[in-house]
Protein backbone atom coordinates (compact mmCIF):
# COMPACT_ATOMS: atom_id res chain seq x y z
CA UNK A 1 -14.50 -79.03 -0.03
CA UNK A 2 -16.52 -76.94 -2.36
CA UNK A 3 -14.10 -75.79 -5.22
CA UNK A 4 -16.20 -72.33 -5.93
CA UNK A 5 -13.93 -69.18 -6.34
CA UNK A 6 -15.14 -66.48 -4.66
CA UNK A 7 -13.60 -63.74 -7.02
CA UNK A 8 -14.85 -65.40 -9.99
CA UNK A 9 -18.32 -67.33 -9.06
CA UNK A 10 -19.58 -64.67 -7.06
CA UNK A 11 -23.14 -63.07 -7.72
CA UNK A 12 -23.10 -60.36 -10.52
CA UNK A 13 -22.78 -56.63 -9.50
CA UNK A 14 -26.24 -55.22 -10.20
CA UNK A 15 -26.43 -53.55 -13.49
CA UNK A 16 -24.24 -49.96 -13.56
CA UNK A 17 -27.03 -47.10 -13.29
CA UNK A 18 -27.22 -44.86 -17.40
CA UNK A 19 -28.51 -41.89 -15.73
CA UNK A 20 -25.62 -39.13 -16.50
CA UNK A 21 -25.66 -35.82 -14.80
CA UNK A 22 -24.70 -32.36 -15.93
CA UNK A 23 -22.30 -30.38 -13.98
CA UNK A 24 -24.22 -27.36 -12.19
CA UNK A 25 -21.20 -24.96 -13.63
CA UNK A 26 -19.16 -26.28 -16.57
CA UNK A 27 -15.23 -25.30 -16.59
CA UNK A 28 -15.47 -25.09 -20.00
CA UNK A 29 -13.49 -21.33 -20.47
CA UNK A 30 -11.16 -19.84 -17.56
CA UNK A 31 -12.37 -16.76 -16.41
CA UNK A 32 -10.50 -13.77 -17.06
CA UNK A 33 -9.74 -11.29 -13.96
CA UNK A 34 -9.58 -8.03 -14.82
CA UNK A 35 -6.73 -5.71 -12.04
CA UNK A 36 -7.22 -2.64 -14.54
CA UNK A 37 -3.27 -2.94 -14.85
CA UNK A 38 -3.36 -4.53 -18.14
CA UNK A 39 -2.82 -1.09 -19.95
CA UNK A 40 -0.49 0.17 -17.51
CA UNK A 41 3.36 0.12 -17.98
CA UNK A 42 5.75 -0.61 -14.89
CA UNK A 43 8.21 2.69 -14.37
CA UNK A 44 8.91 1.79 -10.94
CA UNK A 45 8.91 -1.19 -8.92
CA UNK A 46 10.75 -1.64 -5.33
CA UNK A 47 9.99 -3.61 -2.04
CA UNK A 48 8.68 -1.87 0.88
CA UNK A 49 6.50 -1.63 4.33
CA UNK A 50 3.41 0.72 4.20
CA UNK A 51 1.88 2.54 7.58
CA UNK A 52 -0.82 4.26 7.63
CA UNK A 53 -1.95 7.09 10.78
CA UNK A 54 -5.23 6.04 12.13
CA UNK A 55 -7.86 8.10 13.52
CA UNK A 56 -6.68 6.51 17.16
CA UNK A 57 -3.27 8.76 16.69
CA UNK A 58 -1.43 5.60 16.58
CA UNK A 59 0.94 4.31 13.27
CA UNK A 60 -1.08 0.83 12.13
CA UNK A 61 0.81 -1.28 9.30
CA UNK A 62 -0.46 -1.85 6.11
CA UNK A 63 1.66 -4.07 4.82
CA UNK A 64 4.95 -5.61 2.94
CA UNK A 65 5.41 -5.79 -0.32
CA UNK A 66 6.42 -4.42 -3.99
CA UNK A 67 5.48 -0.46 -4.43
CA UNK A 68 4.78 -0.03 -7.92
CA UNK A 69 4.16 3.32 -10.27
CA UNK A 70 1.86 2.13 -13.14
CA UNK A 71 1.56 5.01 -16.18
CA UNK A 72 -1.16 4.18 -18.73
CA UNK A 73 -0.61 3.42 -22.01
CA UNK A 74 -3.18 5.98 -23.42
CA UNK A 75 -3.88 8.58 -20.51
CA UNK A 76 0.16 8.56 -19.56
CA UNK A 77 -1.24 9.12 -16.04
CA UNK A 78 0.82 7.78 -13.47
CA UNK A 79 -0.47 6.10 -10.13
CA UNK A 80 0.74 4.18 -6.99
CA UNK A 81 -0.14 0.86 -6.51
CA UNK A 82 1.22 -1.53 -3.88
CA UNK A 83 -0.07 -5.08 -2.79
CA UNK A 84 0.96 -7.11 0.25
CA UNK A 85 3.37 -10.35 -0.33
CA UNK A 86 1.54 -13.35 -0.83
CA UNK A 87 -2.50 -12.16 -0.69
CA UNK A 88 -1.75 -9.18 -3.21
CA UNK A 89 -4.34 -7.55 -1.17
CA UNK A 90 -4.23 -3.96 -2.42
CA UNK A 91 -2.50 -1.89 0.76
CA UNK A 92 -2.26 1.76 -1.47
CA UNK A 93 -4.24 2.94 -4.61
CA UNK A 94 -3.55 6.47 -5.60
CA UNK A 95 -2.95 8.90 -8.18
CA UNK A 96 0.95 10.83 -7.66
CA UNK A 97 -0.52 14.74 -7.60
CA UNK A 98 1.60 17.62 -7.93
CA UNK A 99 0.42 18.99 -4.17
CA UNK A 100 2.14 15.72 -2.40
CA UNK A 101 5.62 16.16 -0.55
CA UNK A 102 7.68 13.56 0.85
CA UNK A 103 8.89 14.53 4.01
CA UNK A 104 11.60 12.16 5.56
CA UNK A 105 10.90 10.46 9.03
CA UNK A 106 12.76 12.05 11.47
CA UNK A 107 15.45 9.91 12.61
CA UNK A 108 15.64 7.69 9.82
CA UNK A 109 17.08 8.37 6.14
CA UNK A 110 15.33 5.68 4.64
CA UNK A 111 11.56 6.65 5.07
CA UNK A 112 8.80 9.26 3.95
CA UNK A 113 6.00 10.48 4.85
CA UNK A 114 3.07 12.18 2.95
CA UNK A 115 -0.57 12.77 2.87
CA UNK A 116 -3.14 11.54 0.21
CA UNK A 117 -6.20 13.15 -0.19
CA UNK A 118 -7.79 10.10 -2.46
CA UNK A 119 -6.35 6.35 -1.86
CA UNK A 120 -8.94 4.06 -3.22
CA UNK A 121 -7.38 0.91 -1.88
CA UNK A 122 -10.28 0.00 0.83
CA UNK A 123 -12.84 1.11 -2.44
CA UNK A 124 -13.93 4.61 -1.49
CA UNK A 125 -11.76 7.54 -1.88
CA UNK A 126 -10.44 8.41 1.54
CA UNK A 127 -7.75 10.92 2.74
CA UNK A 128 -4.81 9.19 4.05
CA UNK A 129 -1.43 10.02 5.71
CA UNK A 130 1.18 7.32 4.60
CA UNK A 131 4.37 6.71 5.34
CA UNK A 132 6.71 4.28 3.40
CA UNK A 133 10.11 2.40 4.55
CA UNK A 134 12.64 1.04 2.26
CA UNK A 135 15.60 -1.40 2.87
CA UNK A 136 17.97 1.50 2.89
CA UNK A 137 18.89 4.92 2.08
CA UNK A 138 19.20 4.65 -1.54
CA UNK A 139 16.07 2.71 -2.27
CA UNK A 140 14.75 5.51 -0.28
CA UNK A 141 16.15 7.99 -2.45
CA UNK A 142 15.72 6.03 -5.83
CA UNK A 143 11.80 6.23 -4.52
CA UNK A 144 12.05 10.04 -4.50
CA UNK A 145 13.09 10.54 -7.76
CA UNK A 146 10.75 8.33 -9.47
CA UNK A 147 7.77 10.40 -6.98
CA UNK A 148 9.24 13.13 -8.17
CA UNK A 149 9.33 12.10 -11.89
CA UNK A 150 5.86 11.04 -11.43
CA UNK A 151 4.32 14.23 -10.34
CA UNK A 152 5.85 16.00 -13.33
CA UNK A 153 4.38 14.06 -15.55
CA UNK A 154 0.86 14.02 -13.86
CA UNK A 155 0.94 17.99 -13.70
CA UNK A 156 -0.09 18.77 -16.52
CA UNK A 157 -2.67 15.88 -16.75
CA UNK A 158 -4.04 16.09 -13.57
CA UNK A 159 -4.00 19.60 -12.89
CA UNK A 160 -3.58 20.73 -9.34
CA UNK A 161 -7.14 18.08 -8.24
CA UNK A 162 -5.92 16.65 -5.13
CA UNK A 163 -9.15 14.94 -5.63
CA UNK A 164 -8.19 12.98 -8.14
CA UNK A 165 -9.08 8.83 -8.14
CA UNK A 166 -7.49 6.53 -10.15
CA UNK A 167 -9.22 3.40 -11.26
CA UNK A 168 -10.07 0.63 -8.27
CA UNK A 169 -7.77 -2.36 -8.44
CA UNK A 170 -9.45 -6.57 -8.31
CA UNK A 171 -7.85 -8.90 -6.01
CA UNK A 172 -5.41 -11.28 -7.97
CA UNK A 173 -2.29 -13.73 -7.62
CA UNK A 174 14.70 -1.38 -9.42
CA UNK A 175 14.48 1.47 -11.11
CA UNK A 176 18.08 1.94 -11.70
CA UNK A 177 18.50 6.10 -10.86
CA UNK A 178 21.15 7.99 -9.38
CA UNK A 179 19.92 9.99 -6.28
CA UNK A 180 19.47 13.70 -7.20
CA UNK A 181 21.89 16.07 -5.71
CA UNK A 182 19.11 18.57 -4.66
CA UNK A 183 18.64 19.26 -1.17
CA UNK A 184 16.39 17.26 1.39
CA UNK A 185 13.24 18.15 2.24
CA UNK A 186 12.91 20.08 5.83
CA UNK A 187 12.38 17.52 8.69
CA UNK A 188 8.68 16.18 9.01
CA UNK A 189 6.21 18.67 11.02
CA UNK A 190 3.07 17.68 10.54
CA UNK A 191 0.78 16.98 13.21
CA UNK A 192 1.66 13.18 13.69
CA UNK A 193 4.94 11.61 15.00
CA UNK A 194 6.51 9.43 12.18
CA UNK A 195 6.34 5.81 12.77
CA UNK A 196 8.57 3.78 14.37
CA UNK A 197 11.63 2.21 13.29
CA UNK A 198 10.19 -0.95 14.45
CA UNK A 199 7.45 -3.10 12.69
CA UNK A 200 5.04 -2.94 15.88
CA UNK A 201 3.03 0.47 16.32
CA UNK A 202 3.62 2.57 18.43
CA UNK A 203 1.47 5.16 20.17
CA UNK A 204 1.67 9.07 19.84
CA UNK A 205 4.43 9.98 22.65
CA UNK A 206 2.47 12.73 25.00
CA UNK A 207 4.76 15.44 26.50
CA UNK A 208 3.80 16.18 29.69
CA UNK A 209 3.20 20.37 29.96
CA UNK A 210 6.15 21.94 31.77
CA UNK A 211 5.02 24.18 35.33
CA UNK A 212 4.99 27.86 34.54
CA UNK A 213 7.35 29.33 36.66
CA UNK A 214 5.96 31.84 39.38
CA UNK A 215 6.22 35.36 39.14
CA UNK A 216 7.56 37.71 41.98
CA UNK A 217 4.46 38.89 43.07
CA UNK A 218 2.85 35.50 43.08
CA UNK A 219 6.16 34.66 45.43
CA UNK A 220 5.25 37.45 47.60
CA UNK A 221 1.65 36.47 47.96
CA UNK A 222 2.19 33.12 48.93
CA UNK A 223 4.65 34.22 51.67
């Protein structure tokens, strides 16, 4: 019986190969991402859902997540800025003008709805009509006040531009106020129906045109 050991007698491995390779892109430094929020102070910051009206007359979600009103450290100009949970995908972008009005969804006391004429969160400036829904009615009404507190402070740096664009936003990973005791906006009556209390869309409701009622001498005629 041959008393070889196979772990220890067996042929040498062939000499290890010396060439050495350099990595194509050396991890050397982590990048830095820039959001354009690093000189930007939180004065607001609140979960909600975002719709926005499409051109097919229908409410389309946007997305869940924290609403936030950034105010830069040098300009003091205060924008909107609100990312969906878990992609931070920017949903809204927008400078807080003094021409916006929050008009509550009818039937609910926990939404608003309002028109932007510059949201930058798809890039390009676009005109927009938002609405925003809140866990309940004093989130809701916390919101307002900040808005409201917002577009005071933007009047007299923004003007009256409804034009105006705040800075684009990169891709990355409770205001504690006492409702005001002014009164509530009127009811919403713009030319869109509020969206839904429900998460799903839901198309424009079409009311069917009523018959005009005939006259006397169309009564006659037909007799």
């Amino acid at each position: 019986m041959s008393d070889q050991n196979p772990t220890t007698d067996a042929p040498a491995a062939e000499e290890e190969s010396g060439a050495h390779f350099e990595p194509v892109i050396k991890l050397e430094q982590a990048v830095e991402v820039k959001t354009h929020e690093e000189d930007e102070e939180v004065l607001f910051k609140m979960r909600a859902k975002l719709f926005r009206f499409t051109s097919d007359s229908e409410w389309k979600e946007r997305g869940t997540g924290d609403v936030r009103m950034l105010q830069h450290k040098e300009s003091k100009k205060v924008r909107l800025v609100m990312r969906r949970d878990k992609t931070l995908k920017v949903c809204a972008n927008h400078y807080i003008t003094p021409e916006m009005a929050l008009s509550p969804n009818v039937g609910s006391d926990r939404s608003w709805v309002y028109k932007v004429a510059a949201d930058v969160s798809d890039g390009a400036p676009t005109a927009e009509t938002l609405a925003i829904r809140f866990a309940n009615s004093d989130n809701a009404n916390l919101f307002k006040t900040a808005f409201v507190n917002a577009q005071e402070t933007n009047k007299p740096l923004l003007g009256h531009s409804e034009e105006a664009v705040p800075a684009p936003v990169v891709e990355e990973e409770k205001k504690e106020e006492t409702a005001t005791d002014e009164a509530a906006p009127p009811a919403y009556t713009g030319d869109v129906v509020p969206p839904p209390e429900k998460s799903a869309p839901v198309e424009e409701a079409v009311k069917e045109p009523e018959a005009e009622a005939s006259t006397p001498a169309e009564k006659t005629e037909s007799a």
